[in-house]
C-alpha atoms as a PDB file:
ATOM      1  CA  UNK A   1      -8.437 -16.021  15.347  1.00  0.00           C
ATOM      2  CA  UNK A   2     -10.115 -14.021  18.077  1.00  0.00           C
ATOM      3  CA  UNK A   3      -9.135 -13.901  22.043  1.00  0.00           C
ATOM      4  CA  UNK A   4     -11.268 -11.202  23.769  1.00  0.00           C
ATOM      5  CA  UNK A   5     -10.005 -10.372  27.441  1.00  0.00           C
ATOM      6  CA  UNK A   6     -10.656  -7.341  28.864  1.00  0.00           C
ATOM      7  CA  UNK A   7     -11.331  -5.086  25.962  1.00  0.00           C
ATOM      8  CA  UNK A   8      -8.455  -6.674  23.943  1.00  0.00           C
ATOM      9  CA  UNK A   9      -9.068  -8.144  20.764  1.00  0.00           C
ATOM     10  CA  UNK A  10      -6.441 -10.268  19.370  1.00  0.00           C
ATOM     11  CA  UNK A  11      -6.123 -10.529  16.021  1.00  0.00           C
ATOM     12  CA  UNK A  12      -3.912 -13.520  13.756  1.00  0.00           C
ATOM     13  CA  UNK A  13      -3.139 -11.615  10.591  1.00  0.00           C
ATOM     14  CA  UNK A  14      -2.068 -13.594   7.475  1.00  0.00           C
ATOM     15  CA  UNK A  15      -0.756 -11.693   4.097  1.00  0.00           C
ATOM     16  CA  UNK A  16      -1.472 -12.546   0.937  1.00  0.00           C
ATOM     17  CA  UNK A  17       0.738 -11.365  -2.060  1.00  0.00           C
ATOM     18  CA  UNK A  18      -1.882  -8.633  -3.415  1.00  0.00           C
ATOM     19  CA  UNK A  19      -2.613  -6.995   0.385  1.00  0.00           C
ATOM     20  CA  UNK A  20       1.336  -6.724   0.501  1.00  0.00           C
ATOM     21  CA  UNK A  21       1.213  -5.521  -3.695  1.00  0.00           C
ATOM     22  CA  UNK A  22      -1.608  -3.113  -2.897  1.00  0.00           C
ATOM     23  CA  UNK A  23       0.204  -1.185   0.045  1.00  0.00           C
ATOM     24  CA  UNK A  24       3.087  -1.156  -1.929  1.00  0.00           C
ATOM     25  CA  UNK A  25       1.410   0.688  -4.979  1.00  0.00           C
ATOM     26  CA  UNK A  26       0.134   3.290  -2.798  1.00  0.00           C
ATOM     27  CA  UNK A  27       3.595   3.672  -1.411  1.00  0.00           C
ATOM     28  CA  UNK A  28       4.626   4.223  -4.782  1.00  0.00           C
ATOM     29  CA  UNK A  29       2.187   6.704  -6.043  1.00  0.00           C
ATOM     30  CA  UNK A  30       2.498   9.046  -2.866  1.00  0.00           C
ATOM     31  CA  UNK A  31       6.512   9.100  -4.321  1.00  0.00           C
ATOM     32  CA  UNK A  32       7.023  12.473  -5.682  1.00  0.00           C
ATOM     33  CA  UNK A  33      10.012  11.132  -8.134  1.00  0.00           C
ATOM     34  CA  UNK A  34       7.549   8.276  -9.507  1.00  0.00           C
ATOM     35  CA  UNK A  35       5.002  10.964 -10.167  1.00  0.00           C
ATOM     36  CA  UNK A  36       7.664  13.617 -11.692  1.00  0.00           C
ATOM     37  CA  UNK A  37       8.572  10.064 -13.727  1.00  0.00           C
ATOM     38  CA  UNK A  38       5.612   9.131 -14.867  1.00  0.00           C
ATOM     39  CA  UNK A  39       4.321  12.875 -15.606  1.00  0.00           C
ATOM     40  CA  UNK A  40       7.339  12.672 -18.199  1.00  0.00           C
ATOM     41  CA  UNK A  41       5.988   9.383 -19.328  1.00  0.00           C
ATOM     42  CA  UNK A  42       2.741  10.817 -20.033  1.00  0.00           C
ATOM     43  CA  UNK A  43       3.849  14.239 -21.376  1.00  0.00           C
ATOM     44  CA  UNK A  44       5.729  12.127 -23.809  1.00  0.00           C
ATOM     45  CA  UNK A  45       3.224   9.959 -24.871  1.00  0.00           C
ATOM     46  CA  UNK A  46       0.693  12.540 -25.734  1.00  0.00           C
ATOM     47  CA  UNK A  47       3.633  14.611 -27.903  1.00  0.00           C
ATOM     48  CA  UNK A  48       4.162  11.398 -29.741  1.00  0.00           C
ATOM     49  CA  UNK A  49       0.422  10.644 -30.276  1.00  0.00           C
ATOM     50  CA  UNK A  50       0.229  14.486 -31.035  1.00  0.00           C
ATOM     51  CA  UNK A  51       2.893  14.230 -33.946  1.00  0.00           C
ATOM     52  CA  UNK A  52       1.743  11.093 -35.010  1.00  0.00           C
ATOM     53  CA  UNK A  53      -1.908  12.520 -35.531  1.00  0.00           C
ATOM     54  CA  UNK A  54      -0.235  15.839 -37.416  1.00  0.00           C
ATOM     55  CA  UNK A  55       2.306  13.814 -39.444  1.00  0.00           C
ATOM     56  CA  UNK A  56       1.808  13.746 -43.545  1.00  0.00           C
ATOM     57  CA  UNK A  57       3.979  10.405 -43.062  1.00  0.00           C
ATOM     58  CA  UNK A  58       3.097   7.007 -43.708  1.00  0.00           C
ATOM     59  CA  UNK A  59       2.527   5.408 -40.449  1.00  0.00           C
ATOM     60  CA  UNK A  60       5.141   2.793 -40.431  1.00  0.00           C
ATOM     61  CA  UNK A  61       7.895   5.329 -41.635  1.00  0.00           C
ATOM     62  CA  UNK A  62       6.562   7.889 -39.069  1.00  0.00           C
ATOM     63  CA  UNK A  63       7.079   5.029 -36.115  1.00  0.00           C
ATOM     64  CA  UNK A  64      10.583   3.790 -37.055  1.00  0.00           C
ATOM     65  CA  UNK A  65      11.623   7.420 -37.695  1.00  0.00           C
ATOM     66  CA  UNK A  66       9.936   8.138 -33.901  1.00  0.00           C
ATOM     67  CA  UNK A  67      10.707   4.758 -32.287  1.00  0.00           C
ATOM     68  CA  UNK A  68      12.055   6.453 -29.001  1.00  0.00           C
ATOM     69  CA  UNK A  69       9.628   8.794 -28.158  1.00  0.00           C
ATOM     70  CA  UNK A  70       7.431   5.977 -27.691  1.00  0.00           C
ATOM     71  CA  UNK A  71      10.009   3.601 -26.249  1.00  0.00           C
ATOM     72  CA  UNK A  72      10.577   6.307 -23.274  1.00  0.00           C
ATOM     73  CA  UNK A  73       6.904   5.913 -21.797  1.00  0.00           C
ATOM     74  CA  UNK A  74       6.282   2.562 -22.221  1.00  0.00           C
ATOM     75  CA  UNK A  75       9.490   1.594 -20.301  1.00  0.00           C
ATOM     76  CA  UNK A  76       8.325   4.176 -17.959  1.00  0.00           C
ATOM     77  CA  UNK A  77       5.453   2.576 -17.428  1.00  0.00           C
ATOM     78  CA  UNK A  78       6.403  -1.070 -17.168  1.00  0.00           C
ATOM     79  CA  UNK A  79       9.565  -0.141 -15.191  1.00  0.00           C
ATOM     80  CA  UNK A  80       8.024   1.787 -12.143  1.00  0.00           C
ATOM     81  CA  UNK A  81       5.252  -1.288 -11.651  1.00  0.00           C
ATOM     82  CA  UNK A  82       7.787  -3.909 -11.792  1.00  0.00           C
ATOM     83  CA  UNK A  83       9.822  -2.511  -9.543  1.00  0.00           C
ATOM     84  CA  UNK A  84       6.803  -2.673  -6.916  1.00  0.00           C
ATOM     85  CA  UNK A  85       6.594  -6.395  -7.658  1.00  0.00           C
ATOM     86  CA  UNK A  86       9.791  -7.318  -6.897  1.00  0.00           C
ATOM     87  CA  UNK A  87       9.773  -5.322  -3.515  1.00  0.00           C
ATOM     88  CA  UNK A  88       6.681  -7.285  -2.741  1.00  0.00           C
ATOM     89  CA  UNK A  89       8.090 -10.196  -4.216  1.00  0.00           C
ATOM     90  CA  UNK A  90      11.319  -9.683  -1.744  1.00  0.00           C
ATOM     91  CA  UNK A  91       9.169  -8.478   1.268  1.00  0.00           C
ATOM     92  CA  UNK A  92       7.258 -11.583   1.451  1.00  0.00           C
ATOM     93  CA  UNK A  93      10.103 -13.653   1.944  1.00  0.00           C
ATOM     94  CA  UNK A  94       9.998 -11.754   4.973  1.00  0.00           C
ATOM     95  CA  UNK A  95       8.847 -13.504   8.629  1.00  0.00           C
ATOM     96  CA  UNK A  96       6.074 -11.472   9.077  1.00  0.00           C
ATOM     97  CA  UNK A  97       5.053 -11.588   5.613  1.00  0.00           C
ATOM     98  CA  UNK A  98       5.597 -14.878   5.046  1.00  0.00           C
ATOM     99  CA  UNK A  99       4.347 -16.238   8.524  1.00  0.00           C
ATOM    100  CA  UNK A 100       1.747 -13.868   9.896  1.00  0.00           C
ATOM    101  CA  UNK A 101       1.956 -11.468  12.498  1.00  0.00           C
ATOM    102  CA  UNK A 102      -0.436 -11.281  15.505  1.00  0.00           C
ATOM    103  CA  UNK A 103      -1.678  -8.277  16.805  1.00  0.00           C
ATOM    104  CA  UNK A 104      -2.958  -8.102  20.325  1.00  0.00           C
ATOM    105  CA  UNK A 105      -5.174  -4.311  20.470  1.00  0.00           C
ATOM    106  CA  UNK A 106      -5.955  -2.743  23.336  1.00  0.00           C
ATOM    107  CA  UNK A 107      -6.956   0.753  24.903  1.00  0.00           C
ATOM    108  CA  UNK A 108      -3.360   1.169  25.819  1.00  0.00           C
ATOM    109  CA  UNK A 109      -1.429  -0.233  23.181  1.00  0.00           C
ATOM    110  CA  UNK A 110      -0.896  -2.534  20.472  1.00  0.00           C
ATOM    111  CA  UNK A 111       1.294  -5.600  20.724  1.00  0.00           C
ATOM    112  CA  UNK A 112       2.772  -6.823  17.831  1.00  0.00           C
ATOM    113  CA  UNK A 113       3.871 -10.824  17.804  1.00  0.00           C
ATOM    114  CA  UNK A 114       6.298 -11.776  15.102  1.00  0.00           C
ATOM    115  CA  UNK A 115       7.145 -15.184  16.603  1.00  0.00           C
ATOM    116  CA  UNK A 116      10.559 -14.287  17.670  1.00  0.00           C
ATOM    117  CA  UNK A 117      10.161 -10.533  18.012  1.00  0.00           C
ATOM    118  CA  UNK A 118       7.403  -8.889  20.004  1.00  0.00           C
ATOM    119  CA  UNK A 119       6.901  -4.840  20.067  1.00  0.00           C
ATOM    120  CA  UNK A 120       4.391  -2.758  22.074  1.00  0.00           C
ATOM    121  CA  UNK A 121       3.304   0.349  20.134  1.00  0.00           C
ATOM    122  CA  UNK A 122       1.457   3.067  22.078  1.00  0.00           C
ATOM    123  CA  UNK A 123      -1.574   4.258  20.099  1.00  0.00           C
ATOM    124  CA  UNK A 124       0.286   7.978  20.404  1.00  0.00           C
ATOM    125  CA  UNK A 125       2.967   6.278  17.860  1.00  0.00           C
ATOM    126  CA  UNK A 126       0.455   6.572  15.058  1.00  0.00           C
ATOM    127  CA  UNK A 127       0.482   9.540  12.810  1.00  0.00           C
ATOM    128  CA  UNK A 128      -2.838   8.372  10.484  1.00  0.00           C
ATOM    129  CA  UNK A 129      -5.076   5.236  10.431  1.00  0.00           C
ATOM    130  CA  UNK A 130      -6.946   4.858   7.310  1.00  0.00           C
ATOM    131  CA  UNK A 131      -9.452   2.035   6.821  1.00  0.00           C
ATOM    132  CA  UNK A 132     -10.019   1.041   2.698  1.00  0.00           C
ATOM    133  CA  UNK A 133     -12.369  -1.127   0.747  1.00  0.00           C
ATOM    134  CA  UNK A 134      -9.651  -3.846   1.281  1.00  0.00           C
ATOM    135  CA  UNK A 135      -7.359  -3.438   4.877  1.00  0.00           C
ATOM    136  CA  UNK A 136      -6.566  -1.488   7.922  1.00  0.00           C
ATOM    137  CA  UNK A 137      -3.573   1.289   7.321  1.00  0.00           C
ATOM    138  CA  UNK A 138      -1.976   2.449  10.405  1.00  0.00           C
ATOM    139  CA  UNK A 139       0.761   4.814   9.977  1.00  0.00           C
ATOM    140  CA  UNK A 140       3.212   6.113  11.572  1.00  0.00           C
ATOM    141  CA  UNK A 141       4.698   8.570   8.972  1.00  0.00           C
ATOM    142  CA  UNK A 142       3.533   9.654   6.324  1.00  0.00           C
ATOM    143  CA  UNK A 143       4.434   6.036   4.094  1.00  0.00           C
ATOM    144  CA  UNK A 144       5.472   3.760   6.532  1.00  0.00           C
ATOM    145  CA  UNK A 145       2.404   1.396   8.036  1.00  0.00           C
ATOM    146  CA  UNK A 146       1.288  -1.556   9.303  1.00  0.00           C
ATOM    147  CA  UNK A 147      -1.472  -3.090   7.607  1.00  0.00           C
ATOM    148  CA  UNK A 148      -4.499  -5.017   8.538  1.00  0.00           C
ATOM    149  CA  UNK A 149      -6.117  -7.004   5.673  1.00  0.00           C
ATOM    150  CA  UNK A 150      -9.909  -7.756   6.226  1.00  0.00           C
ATOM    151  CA  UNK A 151      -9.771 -10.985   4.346  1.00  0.00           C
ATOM    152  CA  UNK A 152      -8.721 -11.598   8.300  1.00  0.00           C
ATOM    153  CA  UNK A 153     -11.316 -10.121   9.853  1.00  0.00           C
ATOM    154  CA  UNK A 154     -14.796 -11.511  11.065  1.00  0.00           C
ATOM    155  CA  UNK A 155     -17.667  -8.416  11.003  1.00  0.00           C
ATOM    156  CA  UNK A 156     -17.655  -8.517  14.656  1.00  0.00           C
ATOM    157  CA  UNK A 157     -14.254  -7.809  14.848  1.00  0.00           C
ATOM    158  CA  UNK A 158     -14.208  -5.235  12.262  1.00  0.00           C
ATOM    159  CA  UNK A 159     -17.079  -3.554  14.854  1.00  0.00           C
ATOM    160  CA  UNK A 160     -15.082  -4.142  17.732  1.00  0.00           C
ATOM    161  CA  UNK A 161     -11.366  -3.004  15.727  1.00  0.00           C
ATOM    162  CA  UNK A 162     -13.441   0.191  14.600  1.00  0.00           C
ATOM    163  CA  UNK A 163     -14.502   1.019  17.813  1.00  0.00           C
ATOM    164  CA  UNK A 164     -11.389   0.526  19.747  1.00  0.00           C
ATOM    165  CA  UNK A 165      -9.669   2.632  17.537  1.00  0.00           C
ATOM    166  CA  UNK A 166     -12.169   5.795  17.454  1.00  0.00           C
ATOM    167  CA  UNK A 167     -12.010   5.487  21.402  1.00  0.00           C
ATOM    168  CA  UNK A 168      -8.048   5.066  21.481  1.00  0.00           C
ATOM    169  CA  UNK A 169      -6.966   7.791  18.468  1.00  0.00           C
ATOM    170  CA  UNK A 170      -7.032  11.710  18.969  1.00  0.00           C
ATOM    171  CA  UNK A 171      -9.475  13.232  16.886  1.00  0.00           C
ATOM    172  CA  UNK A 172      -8.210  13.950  12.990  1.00  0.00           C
ATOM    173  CA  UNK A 173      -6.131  10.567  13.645  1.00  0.00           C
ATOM    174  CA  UNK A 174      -8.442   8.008  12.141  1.00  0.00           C
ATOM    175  CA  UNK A 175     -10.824   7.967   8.854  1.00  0.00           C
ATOM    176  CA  UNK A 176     -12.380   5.266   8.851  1.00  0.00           C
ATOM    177  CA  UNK A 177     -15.467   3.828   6.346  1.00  0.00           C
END
């Protein structure tokens, strides 16, 4: 899994479903129209529970009477996550996804091994790089990354990927734990 030469570390990165699920959750929170979306969803759900609670109606005849203030947030809510899973689903059909990727780091640059594709990415390229409880986010907008599960990772190399990347970054670039 690790190759060290000459302060590079090289890194064989395989995704599982949930790293490739997680990133695409946080892509879908950081959406403006999902939040507007599921701001309505909630908005709604509280005037229904809101009625409900102030009603003189039995409960049954309240519901059926009220059936699609209630059906609005719920398919709000099961729509917007479902949607994530079948991106994910349909990304991991992908090479990289399904395959691995290996990433060779180094003061320069990062290389990026697909197999049949290989890109060099200068460290300049990357607008954030964000370390969480579960991977390695580098970005370089303000959605699009590449990501770097830990379930990959040895503790040395998270020392040694930490450390290469606070001496490669500007300062502001990386947050890391």
């Amino acid at each position: 899994m690790e190759k060290q030469q000459e302060n590079s570390l090289s890194l064989d990165v395989k995704f599982k479903f949930k790293d490739v699920l997680r990133y695409n959750t946080s892509v879908a929170i950081k959406n403006i129209v999902n939040d507007i979306v599921l701001g309505i969803g909630l908005a709604v759900l509280i005037f229904f529970f809101y009625k409900m609670c102030t009603t003189t109606e039995r409960l049954d005849i309240f519901i059926s009477k009220n059936i699609t203030l209630l059906l609005v947030p719920i398919l709000i809510f099961v729509l917007i996550p479902w949607r994530v899973w079948q991106v994910t689903a349909s990304q991991m059909q992908m090479p990289a996804f399904a395959y691995g990727v290996k990433y060779v780091f180094s003061e320069k640059h990062i290389l990026l091994d697909i197999g049949e594709a290989s890109e060099e990415m200068s460290w300049d390229l990357f607008v954030n790089i964000v370390e969480t409880k579960y991977d390695f986010r580098f970005y370089v907008n303000k959605v699009s990354a590449q990501i770097i599960p830990k379930h990959n990772l040895t503790d040395h190399q998270l020392s040694i990927l930490r450390t290469m990347i606070k001496t490669a970054t500007k300062s502001g670039v990386c947050r890391l734990k």
